[in-house]
N, C-alpha and C. Protein backbone atom coordinates (compact mmCIF):
# COMPACT_ATOMS: atom_id res chain seq x y z
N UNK A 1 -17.62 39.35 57.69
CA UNK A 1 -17.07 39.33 59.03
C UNK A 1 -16.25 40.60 59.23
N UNK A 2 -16.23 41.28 60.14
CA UNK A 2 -15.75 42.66 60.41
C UNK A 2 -14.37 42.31 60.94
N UNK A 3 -13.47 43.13 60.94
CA UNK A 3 -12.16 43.27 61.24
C UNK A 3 -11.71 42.33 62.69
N UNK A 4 -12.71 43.20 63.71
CA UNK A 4 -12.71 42.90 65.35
C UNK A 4 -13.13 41.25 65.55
N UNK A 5 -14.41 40.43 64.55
CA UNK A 5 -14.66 39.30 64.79
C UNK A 5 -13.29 38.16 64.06
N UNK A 6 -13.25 38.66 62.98
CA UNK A 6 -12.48 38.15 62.32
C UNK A 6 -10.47 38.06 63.37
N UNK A 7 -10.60 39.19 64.27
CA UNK A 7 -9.36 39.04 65.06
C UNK A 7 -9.47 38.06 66.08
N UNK A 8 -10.87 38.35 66.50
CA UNK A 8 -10.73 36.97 67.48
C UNK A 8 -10.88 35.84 67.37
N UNK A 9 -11.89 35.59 66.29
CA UNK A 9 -11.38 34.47 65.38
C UNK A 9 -10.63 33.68 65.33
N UNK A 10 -9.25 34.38 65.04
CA UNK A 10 -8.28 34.16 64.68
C UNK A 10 -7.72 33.48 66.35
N UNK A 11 -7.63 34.43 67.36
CA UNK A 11 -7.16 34.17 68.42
C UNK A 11 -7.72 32.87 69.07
N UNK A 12 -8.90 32.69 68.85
CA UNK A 12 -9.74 31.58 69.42
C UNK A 12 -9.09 30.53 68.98
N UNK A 13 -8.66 30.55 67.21
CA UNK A 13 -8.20 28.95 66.86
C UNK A 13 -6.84 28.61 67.22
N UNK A 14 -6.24 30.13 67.83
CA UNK A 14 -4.78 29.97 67.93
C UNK A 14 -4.67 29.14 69.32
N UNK A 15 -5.74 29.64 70.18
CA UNK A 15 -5.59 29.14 71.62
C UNK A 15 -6.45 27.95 71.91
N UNK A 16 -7.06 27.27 70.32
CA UNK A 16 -7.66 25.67 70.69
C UNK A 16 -6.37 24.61 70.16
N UNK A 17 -5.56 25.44 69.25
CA UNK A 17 -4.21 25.08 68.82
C UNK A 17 -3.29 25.00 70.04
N UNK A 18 -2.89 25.88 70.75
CA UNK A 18 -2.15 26.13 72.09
C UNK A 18 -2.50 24.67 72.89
N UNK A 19 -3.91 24.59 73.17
CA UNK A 19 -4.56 23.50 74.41
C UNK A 19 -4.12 22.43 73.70
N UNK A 20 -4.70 21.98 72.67
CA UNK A 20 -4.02 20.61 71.69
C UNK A 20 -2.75 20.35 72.68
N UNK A 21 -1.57 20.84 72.00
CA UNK A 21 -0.02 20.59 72.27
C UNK A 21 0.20 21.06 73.75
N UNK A 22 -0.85 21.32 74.51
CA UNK A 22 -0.45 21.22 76.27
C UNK A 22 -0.81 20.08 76.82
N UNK A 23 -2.10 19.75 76.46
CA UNK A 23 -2.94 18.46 76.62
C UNK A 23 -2.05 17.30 76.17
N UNK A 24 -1.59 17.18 74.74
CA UNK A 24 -0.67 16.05 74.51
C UNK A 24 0.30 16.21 75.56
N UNK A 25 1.24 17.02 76.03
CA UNK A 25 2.33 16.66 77.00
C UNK A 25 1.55 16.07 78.43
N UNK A 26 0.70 16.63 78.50
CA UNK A 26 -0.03 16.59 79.85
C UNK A 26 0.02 14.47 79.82
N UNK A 27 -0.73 14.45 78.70
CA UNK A 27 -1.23 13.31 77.92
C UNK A 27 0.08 12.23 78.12
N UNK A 28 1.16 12.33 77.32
CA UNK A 28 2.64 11.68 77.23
C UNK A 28 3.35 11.37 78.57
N UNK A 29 3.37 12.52 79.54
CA UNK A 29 3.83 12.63 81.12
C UNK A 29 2.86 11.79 81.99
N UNK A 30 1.45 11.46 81.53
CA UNK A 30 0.91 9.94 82.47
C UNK A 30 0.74 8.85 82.07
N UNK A 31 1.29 8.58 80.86
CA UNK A 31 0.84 7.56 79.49
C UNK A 31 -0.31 7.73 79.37
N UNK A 32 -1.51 8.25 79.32
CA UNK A 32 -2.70 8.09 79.30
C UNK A 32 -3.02 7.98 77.67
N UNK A 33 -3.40 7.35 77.08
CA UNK A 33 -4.23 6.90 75.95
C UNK A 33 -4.90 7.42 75.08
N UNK A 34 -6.31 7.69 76.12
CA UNK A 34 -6.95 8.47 75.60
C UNK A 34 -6.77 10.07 75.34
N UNK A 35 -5.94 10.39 76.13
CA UNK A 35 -5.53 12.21 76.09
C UNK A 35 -4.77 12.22 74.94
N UNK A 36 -3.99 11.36 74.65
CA UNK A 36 -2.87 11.23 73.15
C UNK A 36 -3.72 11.53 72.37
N UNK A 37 -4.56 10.75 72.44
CA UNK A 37 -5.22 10.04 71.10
C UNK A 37 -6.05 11.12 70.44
N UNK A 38 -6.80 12.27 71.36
CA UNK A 38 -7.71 13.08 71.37
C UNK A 38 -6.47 14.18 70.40
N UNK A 39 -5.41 14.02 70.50
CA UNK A 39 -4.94 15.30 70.07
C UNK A 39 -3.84 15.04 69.04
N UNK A 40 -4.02 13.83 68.53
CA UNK A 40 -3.68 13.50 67.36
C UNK A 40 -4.73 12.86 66.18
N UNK A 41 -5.04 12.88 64.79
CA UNK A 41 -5.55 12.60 63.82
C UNK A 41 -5.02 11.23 63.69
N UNK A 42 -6.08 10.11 63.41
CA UNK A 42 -5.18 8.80 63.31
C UNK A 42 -4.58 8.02 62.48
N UNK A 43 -4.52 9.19 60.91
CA UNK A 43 -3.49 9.26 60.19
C UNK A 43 -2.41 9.93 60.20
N UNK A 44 -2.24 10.34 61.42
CA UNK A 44 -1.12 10.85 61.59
C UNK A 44 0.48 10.25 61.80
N UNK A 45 1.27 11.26 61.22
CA UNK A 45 2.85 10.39 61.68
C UNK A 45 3.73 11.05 62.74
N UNK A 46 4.73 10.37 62.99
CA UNK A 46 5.73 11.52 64.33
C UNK A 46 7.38 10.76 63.75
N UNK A 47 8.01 11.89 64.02
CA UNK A 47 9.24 11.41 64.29
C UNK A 47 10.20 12.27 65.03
N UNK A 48 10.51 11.65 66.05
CA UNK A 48 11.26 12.04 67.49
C UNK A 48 12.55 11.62 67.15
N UNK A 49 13.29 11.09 66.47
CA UNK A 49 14.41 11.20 66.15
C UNK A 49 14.51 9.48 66.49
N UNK A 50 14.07 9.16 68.01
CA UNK A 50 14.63 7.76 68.28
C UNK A 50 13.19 6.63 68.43
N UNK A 51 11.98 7.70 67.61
CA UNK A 51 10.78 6.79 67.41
C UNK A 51 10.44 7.81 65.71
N UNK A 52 10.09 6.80 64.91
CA UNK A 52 9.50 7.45 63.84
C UNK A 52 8.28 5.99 63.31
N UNK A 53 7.26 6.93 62.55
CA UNK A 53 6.32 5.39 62.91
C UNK A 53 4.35 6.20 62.72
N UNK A 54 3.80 5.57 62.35
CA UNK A 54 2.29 5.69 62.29
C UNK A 54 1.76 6.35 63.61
N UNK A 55 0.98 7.03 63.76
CA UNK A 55 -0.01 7.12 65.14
C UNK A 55 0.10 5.82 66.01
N UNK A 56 -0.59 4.74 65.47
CA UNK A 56 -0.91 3.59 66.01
C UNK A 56 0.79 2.80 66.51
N UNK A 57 1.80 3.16 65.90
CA UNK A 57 2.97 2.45 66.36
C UNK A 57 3.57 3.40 67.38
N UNK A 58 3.15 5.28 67.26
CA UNK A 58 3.36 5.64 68.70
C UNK A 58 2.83 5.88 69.63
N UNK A 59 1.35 5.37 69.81
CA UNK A 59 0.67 5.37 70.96
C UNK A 59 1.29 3.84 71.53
N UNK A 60 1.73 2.97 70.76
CA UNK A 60 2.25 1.19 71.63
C UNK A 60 3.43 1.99 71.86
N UNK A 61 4.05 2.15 71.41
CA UNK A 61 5.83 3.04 72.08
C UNK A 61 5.25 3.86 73.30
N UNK A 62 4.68 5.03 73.07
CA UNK A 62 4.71 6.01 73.93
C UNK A 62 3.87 5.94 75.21
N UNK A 63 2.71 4.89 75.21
CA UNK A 63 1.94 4.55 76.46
C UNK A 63 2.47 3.70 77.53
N UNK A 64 3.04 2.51 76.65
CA UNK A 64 3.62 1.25 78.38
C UNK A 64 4.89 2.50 78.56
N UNK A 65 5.41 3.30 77.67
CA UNK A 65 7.09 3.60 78.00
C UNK A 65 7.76 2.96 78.59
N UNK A 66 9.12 3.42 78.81
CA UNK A 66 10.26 2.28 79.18
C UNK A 66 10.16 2.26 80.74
N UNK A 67 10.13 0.57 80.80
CA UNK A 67 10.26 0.65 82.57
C UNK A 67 11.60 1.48 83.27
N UNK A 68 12.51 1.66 82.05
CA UNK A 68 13.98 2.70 83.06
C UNK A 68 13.06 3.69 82.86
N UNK A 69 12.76 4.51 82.39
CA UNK A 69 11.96 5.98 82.67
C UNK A 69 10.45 5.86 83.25
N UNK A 70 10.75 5.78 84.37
CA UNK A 70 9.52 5.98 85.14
C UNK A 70 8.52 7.54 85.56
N UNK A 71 9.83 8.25 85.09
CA UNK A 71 9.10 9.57 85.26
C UNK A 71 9.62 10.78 84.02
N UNK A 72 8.38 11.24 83.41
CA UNK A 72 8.96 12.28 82.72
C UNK A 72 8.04 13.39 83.02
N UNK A 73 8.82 14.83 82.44
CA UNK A 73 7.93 15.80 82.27
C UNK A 73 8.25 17.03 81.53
N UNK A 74 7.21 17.15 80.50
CA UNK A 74 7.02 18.46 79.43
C UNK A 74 7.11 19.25 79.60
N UNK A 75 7.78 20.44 79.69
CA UNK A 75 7.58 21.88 80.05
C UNK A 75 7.12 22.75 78.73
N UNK A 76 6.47 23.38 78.07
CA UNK A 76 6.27 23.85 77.04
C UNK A 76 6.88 25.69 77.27
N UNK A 77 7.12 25.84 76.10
CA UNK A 77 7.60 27.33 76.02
C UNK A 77 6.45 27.87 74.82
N UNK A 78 7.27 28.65 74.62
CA UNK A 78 6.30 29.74 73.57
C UNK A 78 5.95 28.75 72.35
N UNK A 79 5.03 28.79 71.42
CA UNK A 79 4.58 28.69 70.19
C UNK A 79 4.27 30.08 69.04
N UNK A 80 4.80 29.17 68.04
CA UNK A 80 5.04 29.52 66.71
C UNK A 80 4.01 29.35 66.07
N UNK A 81 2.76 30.09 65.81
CA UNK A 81 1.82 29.36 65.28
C UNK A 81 1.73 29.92 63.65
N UNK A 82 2.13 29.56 62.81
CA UNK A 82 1.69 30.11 61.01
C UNK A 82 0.07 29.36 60.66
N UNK A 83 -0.97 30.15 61.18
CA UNK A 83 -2.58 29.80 61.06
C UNK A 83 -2.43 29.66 59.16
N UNK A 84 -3.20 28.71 58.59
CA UNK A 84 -3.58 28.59 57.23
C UNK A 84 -5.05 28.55 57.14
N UNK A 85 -5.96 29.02 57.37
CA UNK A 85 -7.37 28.28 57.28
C UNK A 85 -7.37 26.97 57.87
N UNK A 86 -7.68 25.89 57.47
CA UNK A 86 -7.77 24.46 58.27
C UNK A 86 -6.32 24.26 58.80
N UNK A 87 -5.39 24.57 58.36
CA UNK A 87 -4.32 23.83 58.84
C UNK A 87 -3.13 25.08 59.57
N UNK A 88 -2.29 24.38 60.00
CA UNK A 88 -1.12 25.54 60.73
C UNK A 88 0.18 24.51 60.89
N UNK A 89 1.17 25.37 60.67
CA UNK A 89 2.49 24.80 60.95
C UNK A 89 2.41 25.97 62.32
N UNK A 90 3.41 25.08 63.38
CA UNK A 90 3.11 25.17 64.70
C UNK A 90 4.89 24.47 65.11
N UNK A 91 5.63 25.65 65.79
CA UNK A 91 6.70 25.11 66.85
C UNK A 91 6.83 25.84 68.08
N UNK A 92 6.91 24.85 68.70
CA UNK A 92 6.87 24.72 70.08
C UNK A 92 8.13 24.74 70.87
N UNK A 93 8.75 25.27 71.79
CA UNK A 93 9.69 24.94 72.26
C UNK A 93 9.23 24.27 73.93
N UNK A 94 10.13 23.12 73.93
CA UNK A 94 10.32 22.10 74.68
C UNK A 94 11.42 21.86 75.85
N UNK A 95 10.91 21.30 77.33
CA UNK A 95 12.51 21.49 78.00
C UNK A 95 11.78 19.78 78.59
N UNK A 96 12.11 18.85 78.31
CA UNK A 96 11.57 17.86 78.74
C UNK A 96 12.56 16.64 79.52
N UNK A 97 12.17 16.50 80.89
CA UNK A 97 13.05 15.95 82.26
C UNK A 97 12.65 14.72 82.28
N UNK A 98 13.41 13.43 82.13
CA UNK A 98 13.82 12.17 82.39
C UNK A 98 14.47 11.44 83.21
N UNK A 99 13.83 10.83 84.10
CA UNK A 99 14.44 10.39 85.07
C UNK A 99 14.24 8.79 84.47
N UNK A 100 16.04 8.60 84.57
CA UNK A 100 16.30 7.31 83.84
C UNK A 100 17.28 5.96 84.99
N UNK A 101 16.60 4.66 84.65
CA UNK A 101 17.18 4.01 85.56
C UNK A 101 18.28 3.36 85.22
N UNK A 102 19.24 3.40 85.52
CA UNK A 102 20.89 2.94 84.77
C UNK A 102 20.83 1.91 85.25
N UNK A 103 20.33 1.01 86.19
CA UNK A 103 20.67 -0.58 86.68
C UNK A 103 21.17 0.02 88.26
N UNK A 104 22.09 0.03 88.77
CA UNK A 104 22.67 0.57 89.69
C UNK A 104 22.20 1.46 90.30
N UNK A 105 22.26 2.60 89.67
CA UNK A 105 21.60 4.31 89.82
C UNK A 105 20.67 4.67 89.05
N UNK A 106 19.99 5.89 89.74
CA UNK A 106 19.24 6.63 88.68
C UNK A 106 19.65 7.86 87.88
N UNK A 107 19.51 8.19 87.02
CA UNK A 107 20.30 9.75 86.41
C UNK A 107 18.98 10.38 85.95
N UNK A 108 18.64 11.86 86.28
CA UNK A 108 18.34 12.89 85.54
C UNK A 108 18.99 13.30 84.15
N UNK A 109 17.93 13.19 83.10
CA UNK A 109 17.92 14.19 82.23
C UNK A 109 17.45 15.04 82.03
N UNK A 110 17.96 16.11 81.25
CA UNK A 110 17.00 17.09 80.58
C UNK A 110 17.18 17.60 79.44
N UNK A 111 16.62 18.02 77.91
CA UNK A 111 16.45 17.97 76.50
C UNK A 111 15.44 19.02 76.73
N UNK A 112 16.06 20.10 75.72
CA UNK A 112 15.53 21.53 75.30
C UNK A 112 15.24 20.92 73.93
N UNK A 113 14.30 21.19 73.36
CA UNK A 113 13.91 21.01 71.93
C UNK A 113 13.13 21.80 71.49
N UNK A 114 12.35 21.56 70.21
CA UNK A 114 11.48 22.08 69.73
C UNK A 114 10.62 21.31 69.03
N UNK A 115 9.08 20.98 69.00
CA UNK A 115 8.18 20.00 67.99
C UNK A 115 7.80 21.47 67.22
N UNK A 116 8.01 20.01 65.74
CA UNK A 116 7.65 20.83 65.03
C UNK A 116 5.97 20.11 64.26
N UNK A 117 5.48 21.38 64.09
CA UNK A 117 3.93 20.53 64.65
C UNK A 117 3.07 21.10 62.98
N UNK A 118 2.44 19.92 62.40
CA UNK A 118 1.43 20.44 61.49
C UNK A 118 0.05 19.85 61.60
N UNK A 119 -0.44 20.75 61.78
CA UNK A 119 -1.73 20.71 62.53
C UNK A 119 -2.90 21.18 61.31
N UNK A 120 -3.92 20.05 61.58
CA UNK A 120 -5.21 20.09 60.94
C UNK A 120 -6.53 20.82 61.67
N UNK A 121 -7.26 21.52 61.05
CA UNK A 121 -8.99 21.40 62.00
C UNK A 121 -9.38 20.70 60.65
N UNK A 122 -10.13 19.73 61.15
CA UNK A 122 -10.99 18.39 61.27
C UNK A 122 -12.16 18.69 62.04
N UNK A 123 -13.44 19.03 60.89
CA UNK A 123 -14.88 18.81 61.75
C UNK A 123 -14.67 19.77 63.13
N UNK A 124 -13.91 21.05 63.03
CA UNK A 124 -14.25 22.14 63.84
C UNK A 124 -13.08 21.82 64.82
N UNK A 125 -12.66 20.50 65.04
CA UNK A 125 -11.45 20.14 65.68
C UNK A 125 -10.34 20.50 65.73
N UNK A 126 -8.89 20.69 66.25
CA UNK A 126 -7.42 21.13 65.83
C UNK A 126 -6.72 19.70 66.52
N UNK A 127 -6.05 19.13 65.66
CA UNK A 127 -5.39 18.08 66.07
C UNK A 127 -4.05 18.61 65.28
N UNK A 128 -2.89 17.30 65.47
CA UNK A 128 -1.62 17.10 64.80
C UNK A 128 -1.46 16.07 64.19
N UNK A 129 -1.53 16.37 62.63
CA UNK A 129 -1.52 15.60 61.79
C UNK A 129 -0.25 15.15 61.72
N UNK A 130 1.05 15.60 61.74
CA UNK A 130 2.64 15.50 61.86
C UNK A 130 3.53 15.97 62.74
N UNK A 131 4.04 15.37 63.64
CA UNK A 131 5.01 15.94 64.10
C UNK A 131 6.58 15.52 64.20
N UNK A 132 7.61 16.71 64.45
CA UNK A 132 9.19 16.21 64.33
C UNK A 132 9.53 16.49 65.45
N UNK A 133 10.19 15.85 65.95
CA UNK A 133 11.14 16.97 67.23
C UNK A 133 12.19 16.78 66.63
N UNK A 134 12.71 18.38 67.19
CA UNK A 134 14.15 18.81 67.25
C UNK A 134 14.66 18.75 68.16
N UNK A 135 16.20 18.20 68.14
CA UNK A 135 16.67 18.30 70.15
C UNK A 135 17.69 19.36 69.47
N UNK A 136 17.89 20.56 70.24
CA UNK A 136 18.94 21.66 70.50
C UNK A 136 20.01 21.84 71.58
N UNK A 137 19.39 20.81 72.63
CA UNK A 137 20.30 20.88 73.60
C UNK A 137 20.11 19.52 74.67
N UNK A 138 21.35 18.94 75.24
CA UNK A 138 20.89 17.70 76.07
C UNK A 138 21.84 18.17 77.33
């Protein structure tokens, strides 16, 4: 493989890596199921600090979500991608808005973070085999 194929190569898996972790927020912000599911491995684990748990215990958490948060949304920032052959450690920075129902009122949040993402190709695939979030700021 010559220098020039071998660069884009490279770029191609970086930016099927990129779509993965846009698609999951896309995915998380309608509960949708199937969009999760597509972009995680289903041995996979997560831990968000206030969910930690199997694939299968955070797609039941993360799909009905809480009736106080009726609305969220992902903003993604830059990625960190360290490519390995099949696999990549991958962080992401995160600004993610919560609109939460207190009983009475509603309150806005918002949480700057970072996932920290380790990512498999699987059968030509790029999924997330692990992920952590970091919160940096609330």
């Amino acid at each position: 493989m010559d220098s020039i194929t071998k660069e884009l190569n490279t770029f191609l898996e970086r930016e099927k890596i990129r779509d993965c972790v846009a698609r999951l927020a896309r995915g998380e912000d309608r509960r949708d199921a199937a969009l999760i599911s597509a972009c995680y491995w289903p041995d996979s684990t997560s831990d968000y600090g206030v969910f930690c748990g199997t694939f299968d215990e955070y797609l039941a958490w993360v799909v009905p979500g809480s009736p106080a948060i009726p609305v969220t949304q992902h903003v993604l920032g830059q990625s960190i991608i360290d490519l390995k052959g099949d696999s990549a450690c991958v962080e992401t920075h995160v600004v993610s808005y919560h609109r939460v129902n207190m009983g009475k009122e509603e309150r806005d949040t918002v949480i700057g973070g970072r996932y920290l993402d380790r990512m498999e190709k699987r059968g030509g695939e790029w999924r997330i085999a692990q992920r952590t979030m970091l919160y940096d700021w609330f």
